[in-house]
Protein backbone atom coordinates (compact mmCIF):
# COMPACT_ATOMS: atom_id res chain seq x y z
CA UNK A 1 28.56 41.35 -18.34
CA UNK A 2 25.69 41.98 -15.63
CA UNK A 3 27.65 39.89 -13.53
CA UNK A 4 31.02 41.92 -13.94
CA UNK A 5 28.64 45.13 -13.19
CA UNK A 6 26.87 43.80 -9.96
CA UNK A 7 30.34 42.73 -8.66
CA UNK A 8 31.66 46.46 -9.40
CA UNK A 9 28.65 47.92 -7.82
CA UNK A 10 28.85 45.56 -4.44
CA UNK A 11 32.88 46.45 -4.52
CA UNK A 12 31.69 50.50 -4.88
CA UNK A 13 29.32 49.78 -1.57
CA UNK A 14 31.86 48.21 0.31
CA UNK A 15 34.84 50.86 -0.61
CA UNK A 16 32.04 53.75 0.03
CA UNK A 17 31.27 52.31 3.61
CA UNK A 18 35.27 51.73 4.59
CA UNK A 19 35.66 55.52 3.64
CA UNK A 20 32.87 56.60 5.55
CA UNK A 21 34.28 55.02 8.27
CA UNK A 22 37.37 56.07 8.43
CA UNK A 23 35.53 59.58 8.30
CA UNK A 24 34.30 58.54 11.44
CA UNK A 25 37.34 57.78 13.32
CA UNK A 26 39.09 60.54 12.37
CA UNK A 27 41.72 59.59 9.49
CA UNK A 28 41.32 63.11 8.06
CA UNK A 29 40.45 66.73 9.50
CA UNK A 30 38.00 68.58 8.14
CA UNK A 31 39.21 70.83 5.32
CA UNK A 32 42.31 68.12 4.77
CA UNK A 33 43.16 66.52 1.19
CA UNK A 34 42.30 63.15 0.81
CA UNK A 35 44.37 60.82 -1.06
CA UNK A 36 43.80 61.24 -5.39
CA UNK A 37 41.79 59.12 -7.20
CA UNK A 38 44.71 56.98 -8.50
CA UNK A 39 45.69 56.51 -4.48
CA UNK A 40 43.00 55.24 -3.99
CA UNK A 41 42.18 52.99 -6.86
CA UNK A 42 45.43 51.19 -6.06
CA UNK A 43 44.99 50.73 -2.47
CA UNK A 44 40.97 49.17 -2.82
CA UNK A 45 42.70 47.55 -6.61
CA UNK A 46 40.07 48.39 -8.47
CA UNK A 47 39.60 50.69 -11.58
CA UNK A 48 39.80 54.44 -11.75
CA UNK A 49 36.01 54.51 -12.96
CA UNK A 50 34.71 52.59 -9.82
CA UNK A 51 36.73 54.60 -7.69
CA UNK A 52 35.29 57.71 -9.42
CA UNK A 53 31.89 56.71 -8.96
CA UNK A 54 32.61 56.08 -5.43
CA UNK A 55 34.21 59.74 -4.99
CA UNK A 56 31.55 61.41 -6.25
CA UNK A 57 28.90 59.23 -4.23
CA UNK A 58 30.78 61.08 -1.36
CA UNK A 59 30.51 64.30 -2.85
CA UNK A 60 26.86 64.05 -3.67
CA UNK A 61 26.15 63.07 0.03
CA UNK A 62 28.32 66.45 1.38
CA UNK A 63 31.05 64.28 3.20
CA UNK A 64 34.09 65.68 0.74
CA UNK A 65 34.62 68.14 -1.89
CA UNK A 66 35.78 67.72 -5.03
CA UNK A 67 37.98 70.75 -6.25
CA UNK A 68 39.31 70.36 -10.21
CA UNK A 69 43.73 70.45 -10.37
CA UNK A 70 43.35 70.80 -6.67
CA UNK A 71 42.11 67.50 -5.36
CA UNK A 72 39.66 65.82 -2.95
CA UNK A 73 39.03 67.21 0.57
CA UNK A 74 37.00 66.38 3.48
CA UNK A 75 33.73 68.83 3.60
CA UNK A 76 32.54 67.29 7.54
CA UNK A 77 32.85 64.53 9.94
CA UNK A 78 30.12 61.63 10.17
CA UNK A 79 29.61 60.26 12.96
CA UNK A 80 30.32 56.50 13.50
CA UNK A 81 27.83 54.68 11.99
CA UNK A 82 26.22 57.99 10.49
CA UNK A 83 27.08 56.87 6.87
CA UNK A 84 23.89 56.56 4.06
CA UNK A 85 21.22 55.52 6.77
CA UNK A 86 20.78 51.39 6.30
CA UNK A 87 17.30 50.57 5.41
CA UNK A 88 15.72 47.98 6.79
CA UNK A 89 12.01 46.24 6.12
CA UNK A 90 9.54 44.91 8.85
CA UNK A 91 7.77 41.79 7.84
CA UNK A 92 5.00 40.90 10.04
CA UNK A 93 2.46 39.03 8.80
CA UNK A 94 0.75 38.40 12.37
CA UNK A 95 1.02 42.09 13.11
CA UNK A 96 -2.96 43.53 14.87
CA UNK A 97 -3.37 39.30 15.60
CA UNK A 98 -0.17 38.76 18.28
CA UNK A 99 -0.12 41.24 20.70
CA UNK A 100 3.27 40.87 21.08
CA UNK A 101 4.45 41.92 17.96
CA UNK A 102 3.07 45.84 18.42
CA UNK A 103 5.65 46.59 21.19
CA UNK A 104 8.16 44.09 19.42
CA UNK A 105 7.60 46.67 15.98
CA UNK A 106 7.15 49.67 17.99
CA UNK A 107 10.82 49.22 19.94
CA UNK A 108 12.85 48.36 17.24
CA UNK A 109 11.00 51.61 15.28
CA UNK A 110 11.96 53.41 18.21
CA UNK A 111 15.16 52.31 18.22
CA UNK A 112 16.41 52.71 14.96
CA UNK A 113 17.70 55.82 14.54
CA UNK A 114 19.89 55.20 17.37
CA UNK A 115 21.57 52.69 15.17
CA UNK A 116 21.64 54.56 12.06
CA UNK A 117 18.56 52.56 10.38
CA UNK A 118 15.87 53.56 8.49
CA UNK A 119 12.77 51.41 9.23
CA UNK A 120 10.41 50.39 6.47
CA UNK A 121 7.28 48.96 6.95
CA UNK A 122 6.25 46.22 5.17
CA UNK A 123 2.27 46.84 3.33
CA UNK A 124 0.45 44.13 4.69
CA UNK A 125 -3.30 43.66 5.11
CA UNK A 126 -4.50 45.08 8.30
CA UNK A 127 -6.82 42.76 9.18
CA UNK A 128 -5.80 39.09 7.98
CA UNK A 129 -2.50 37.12 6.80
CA UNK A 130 -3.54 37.88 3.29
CA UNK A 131 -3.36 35.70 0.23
CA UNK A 132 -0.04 34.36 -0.94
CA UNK A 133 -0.57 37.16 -3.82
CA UNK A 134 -0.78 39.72 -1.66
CA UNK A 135 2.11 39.07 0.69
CA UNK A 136 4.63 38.45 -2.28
CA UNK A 137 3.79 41.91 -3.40
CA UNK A 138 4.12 43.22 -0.13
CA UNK A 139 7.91 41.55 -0.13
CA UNK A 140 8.32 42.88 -3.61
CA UNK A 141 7.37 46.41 -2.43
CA UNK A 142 10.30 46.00 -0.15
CA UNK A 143 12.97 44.80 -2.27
CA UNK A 144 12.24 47.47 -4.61
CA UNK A 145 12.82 50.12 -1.72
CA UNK A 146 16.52 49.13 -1.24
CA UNK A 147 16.32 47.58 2.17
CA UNK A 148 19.43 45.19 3.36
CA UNK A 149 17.75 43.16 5.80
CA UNK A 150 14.56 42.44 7.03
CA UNK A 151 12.76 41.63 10.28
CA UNK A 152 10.34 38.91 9.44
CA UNK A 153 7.94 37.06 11.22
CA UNK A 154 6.90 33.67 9.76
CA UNK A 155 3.61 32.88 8.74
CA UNK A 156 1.16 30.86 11.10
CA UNK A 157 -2.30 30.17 11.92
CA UNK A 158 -2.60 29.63 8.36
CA UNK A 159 -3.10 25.74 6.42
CA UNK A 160 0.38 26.04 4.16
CA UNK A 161 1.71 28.13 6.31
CA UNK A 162 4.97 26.62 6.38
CA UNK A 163 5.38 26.62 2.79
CA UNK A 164 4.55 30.72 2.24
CA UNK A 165 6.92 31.14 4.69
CA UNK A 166 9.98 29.50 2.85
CA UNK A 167 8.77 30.95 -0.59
CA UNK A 168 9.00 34.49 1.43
CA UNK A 169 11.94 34.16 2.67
CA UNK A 170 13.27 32.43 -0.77
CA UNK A 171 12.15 35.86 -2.15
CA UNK A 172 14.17 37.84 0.26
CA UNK A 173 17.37 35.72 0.26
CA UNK A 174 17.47 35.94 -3.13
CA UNK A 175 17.36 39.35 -3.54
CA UNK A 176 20.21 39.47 -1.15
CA UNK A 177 18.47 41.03 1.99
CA UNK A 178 19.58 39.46 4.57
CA UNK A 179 16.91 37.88 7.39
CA UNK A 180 16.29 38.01 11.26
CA UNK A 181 13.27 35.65 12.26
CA UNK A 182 10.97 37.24 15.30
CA UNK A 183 9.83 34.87 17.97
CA UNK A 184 9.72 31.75 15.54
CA UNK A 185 11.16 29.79 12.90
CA UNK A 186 9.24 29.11 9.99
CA UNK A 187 10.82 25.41 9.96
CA UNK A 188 9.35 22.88 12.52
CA UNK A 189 11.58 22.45 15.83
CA UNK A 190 13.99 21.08 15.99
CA UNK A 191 14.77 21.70 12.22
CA UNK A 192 16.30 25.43 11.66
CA UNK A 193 16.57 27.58 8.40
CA UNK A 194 19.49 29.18 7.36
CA UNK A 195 18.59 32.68 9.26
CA UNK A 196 19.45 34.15 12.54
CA UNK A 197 16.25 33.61 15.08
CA UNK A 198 15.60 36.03 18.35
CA UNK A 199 13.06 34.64 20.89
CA UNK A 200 12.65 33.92 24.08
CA UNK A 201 13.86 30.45 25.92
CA UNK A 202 10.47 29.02 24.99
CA UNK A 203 12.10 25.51 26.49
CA UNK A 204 12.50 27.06 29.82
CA UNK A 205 9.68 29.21 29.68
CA UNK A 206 7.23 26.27 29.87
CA UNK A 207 9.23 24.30 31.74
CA UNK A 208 8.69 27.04 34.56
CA UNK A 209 4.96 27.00 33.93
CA UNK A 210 4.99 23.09 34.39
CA UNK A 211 7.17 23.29 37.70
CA UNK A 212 4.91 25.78 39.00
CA UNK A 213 1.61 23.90 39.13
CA UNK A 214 3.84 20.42 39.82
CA UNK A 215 4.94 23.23 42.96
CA UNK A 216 1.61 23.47 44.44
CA UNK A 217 1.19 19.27 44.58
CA UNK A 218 -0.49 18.78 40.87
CA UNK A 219 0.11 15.21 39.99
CA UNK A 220 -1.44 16.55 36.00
CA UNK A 221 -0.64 18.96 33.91
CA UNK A 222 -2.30 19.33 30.59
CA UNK A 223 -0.99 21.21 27.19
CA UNK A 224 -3.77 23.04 24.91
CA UNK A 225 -3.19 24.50 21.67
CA UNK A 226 -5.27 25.61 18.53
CA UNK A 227 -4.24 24.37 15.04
CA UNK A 228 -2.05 26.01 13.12
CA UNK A 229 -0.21 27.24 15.99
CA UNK A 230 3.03 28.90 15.61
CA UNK A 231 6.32 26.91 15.72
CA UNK A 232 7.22 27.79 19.08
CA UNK A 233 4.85 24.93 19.91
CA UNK A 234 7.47 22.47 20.04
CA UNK A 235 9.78 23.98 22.68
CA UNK A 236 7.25 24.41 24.51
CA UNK A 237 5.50 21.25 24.63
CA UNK A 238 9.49 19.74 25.25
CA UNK A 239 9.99 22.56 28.39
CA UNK A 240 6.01 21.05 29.72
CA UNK A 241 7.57 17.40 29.09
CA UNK A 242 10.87 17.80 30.69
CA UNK A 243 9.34 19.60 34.05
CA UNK A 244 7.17 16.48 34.55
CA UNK A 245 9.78 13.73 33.66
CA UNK A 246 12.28 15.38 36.69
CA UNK A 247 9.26 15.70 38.69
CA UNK A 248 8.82 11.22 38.30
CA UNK A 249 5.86 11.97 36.09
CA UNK A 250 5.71 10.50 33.31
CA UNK A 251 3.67 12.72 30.37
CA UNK A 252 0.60 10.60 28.83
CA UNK A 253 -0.55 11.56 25.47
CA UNK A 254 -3.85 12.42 26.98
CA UNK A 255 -2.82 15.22 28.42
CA UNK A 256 -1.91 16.66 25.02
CA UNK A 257 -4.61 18.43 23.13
CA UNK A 258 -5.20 20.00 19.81
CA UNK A 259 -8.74 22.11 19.34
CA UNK A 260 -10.52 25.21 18.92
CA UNK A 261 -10.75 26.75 22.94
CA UNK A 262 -13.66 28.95 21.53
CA UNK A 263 -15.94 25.32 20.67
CA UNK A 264 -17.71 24.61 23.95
CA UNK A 265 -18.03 20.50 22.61
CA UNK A 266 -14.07 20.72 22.92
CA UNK A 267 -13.56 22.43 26.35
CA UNK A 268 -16.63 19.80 27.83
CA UNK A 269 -14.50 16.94 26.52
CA UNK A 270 -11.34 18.02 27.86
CA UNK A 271 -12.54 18.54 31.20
CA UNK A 272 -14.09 15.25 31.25
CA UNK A 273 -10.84 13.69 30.13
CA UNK A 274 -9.45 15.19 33.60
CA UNK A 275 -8.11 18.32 32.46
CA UNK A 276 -7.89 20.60 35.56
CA UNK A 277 -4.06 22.30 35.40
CA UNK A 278 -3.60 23.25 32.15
CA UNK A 279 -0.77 25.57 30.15
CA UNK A 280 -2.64 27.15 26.75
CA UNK A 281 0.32 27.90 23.96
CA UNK A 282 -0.28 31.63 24.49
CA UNK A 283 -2.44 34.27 26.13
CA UNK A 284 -5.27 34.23 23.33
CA UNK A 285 -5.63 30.51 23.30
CA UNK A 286 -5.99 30.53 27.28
CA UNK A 287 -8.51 33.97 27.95
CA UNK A 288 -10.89 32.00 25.23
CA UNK A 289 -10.63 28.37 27.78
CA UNK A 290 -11.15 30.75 30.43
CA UNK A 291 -14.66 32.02 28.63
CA UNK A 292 -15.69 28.67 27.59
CA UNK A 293 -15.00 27.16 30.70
CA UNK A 294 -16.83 29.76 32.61
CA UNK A 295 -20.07 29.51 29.82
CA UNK A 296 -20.28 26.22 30.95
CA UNK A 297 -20.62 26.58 34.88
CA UNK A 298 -16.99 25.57 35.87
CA UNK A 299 -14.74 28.24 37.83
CA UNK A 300 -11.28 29.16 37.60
CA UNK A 301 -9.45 28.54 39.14
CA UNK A 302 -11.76 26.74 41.42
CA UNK A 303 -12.58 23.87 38.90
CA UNK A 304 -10.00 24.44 36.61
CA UNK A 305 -6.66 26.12 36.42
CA UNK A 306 -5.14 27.83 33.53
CA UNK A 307 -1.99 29.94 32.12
CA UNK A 308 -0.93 30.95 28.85
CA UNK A 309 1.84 32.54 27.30
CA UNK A 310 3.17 36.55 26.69
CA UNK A 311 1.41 38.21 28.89
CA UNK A 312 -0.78 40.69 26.38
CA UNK A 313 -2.10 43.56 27.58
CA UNK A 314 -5.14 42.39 28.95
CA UNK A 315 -3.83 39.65 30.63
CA UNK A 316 -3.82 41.10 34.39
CA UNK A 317 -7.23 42.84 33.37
CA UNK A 318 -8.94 39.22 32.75
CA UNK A 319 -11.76 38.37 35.41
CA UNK A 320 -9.52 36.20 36.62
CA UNK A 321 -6.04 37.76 36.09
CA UNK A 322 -4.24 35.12 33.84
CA UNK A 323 -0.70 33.13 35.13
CA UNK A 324 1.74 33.68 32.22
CA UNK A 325 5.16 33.76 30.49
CA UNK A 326 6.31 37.61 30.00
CA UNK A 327 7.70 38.56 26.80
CA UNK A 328 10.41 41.21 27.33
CA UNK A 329 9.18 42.86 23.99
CA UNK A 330 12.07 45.89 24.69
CA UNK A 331 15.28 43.30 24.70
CA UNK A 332 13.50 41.46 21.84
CA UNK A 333 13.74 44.29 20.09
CA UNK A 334 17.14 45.86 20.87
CA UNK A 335 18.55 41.96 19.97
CA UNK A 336 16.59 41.96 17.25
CA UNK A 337 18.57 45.02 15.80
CA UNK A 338 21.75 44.32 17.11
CA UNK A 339 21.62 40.69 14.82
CA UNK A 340 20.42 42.55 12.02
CA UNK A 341 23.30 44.69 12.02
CA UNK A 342 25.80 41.68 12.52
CA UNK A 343 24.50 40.16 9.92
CA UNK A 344 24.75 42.97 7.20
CA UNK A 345 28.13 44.01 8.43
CA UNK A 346 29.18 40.28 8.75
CA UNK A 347 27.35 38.29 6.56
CA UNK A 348 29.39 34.70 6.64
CA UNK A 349 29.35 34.59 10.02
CA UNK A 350 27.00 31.26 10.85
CA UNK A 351 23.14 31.66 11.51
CA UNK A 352 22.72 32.37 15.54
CA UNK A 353 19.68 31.73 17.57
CA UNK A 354 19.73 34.19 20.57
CA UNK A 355 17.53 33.60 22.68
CA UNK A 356 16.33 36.22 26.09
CA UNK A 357 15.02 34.91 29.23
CA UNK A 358 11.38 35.28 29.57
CA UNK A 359 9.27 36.22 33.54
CA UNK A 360 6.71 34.09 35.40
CA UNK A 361 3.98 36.20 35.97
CA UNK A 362 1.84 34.16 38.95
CA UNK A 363 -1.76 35.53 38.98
CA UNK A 364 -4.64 33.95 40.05
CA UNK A 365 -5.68 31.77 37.39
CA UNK A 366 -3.42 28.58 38.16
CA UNK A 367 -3.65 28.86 41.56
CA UNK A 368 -4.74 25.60 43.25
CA UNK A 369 -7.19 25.51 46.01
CA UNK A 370 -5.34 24.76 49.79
C-alpha cells in the first residue's frame, strides 16, 4: 500500500509540473477554462482523486481557479520555470577550510533564483568536518526540508574519509535527492561513483604547471602533498607525470612526496633529497612550504621554487606572490546548477563529469634564476 501511495504522489509531481508548464508556454489565456477533471484524468490515465489533488495543488498556489458547475480556469501566467521554486541543499563539509568553496557557494546562491531554485544550506560545524554524528544529522536536516538535489562536496582531510563520504551520499540517494559532486569525487581516480562531478581539468591543470618549470630548462620537478588530501590528487599527480614523460623525463618516485609542509624535519629532508621545482596539491599546502622553507634560511624562489593550486585569495598577496592554477569559481558554479537541473528534470540520463578549463597564473614564486 505505501508503495501504491508514493507512486501516486511522484505521478501527482510530475502531472503538476507538465501543467505548470504548459502555463508557461501559453496553452491557455488567462481567464480561459481549462479542460475538467475527467479530461484530464484520461489524458495523464490516472484516477479522478490524483487528478483532484493535483487541481487543487494549482489552486492553492493561485495559478487557476476553481469555480463549482462552472469549471477550472486559469487565474495567471508563470513564467517558464516559475513553477513551486525547486529546493536544493548545499553540502560542504570543507566549507571556512577551502577557499575555494566560499565563491563556489556564494555563486551558485547568487545564482539561484535566476533558475527558479531555492538554496538551502546545509548545518554544518563552522569550524571542523565534524563527527560522522554530526554530519548525518546535518544530511537528515536536509532531507527533511524537501530538497531534490544536492550540491555536495566529499569529505577529505579526514582518516575514513572515503567511507563518510559514500555513507553520505548513500543517505541522500536513498532518499531520492539527486547529487552533483563539487571539485572531487569521493571515490579514488580513476574509479567514479554513480553521480554527476563538476571540476576543473585537474589533468591539464598540472600538466601546465609541469611544462612551465620544464619551460624555463628544469631537468626536476617535484610533487608535494599533505595526507589526506582530496581526490583530485590523482589527476594531478597523472597531468605532473605526463608533462615530464613528453618532455624525455622520466618521473622517479623520489620526486613524489607525502608530509606535513608545516614540520620543518620534512621540508629539510626534501630539500636535501634535491627538491628545488616543486608543484604543492593546492595553495594552502604550498604558502606553508613557502614559510618553512623561508624559517629555515632558504629563499624562494632563489633556492627553491614553488606553485600550488586555486589561486585563494591571498595568493598574489604572499611575500612572494605564489605561481598557481586559477579556479574559475563563477563557471563552477553556473555548471554546477545547470547539472543539477539536468539531473532532476532528467534523471536516467548517465552520470556526466564536466569538467571547465582552469588559468596559469605565473607569479614569482617558480620563477627560475637566468
Amino acid at each position: 500500500m505505501a508503495s501504491i501511495e508514493k507512486s501516486d504522489t511522484r505521478k501527482a509531481d510530475e502531472i503538476y509540473s507538465d501543467i505548470l508548464k504548459q502555463i508557461s508556454v501559453g496553452t491557455w489565456s488567462v481567464g480561459e477554462q481549462l479542460p475538467t477533471e475527467r479530461a484530464f484524468a484520461e489524458q495523464f490515465k490516472v484516477s479522478r482523486p490524483t487528478m483532484s489533488r493535483v487541481l487543487n495543488r494549482l489552486r492553492d498556489n493561485g495559478h487557476i481557479r476553481r469555480v463549482v458547475g462552472a469549471g477550472t480556469f486559469l487565474a495567471r501566467r508563470t513564467p517558464q520555470m516559475a513553477a513551486d521554486k525547486t529546493a536544493i541543499g548545499l553540502f560542504v563539509p570543507g566549507l571556512g577550510r577551502g577557499e575555494i568553496f566560499e565563491p563556489i557557494c556564494a555563486s551558485i546562491a547568487e545564482l539561484s533564483p535566476q533558475h527558479n531554485v531555492t538554496l538551502i544550506w546545509g548545518g554544518l560545524p563552522s569550524s571542523s568536518i565534524g563527527s560522522d554524528e554530526q554530519l548525518t544529522q546535518a544530511a537528515e536536516r536536509l532531507i527533511e526540508q524537501g530538497i531534490r538535489g544536492v550540491f555536495f562536496q566529499p569529505i577529505e582531510r579526514e582518516q575514513g574519509s572515503l567511507e563518510s563520504s559514500r555513507r553520505i551520499a548513500k543517505l541522500f540517494s536513498d532518499a531520492g535527492v539527486k547529487l552533483v559532486l563539487l571539485d572531487a569525487d569521493y571515490e579514488s581516480f580513476p574509479k567514479r561513483s554513480a553521480n554527476d562531478l563538476v571540476e576543473i581539468d585537474n589533468t591539464a591543470a598540472s600538466y601546465q604547471l609541469a611544462e612551465h618549470y620544464l619551460d624555463q630548462g628544469a631537468e626536476r620537478v617535484d610533487f608535494v602533498w599533505r595526507p589526506y588530501t582530496a581526490n583530485t590528487l590523482q589527476p594531478r599527480i597523472r597531468g605532473y607525470h605526463e608533462a615530464l614523460i613528453d618532455a624525455g623525463i622520466q618521473p622517479d618516485k623520489i620526486w613524489m612526496h607525502e608530509g606535513d609542509t608545516r614540520d620543518a624535519g620534512f621540508v629539510s629532508d626534501l630539500v636535501e633529497k634535491g627538491a628545488k621545482n616543486i608543484i604543492c596539491a593546492n595553495d594552502e599546502t604550498a604558502s606553508q612550504l613557502m614559510s618553512s622553507l623561508e624559517a629555515l634560511g632558504l629563499s624562494v624562489p632563489g633556492d627553491v621554487r614553488v606553485a600550488g593550486f586555486d589561486d585563494v585569495k591571498y595568493a598574489h598577496m604572499l611575500r612572494v606572490p605564489l605561481t598557481t592554477v586559477r579556479q574559475p569559481c563563477r563557471s563552477l558554479a553556473e555548471v554546477a546548477l545547470k547539472t543539477m537541473i539536468d539531473r532532476i528534470e532528467m534523471p536516467l540520463l548517465p552520470p556526466m563529469v564536466v569538467t571547465l578549463q582552469a588559468e596559469l597564473c605565473i607569479r614569482q614564486s617558480s620563477l627560475l634564476p637566468k
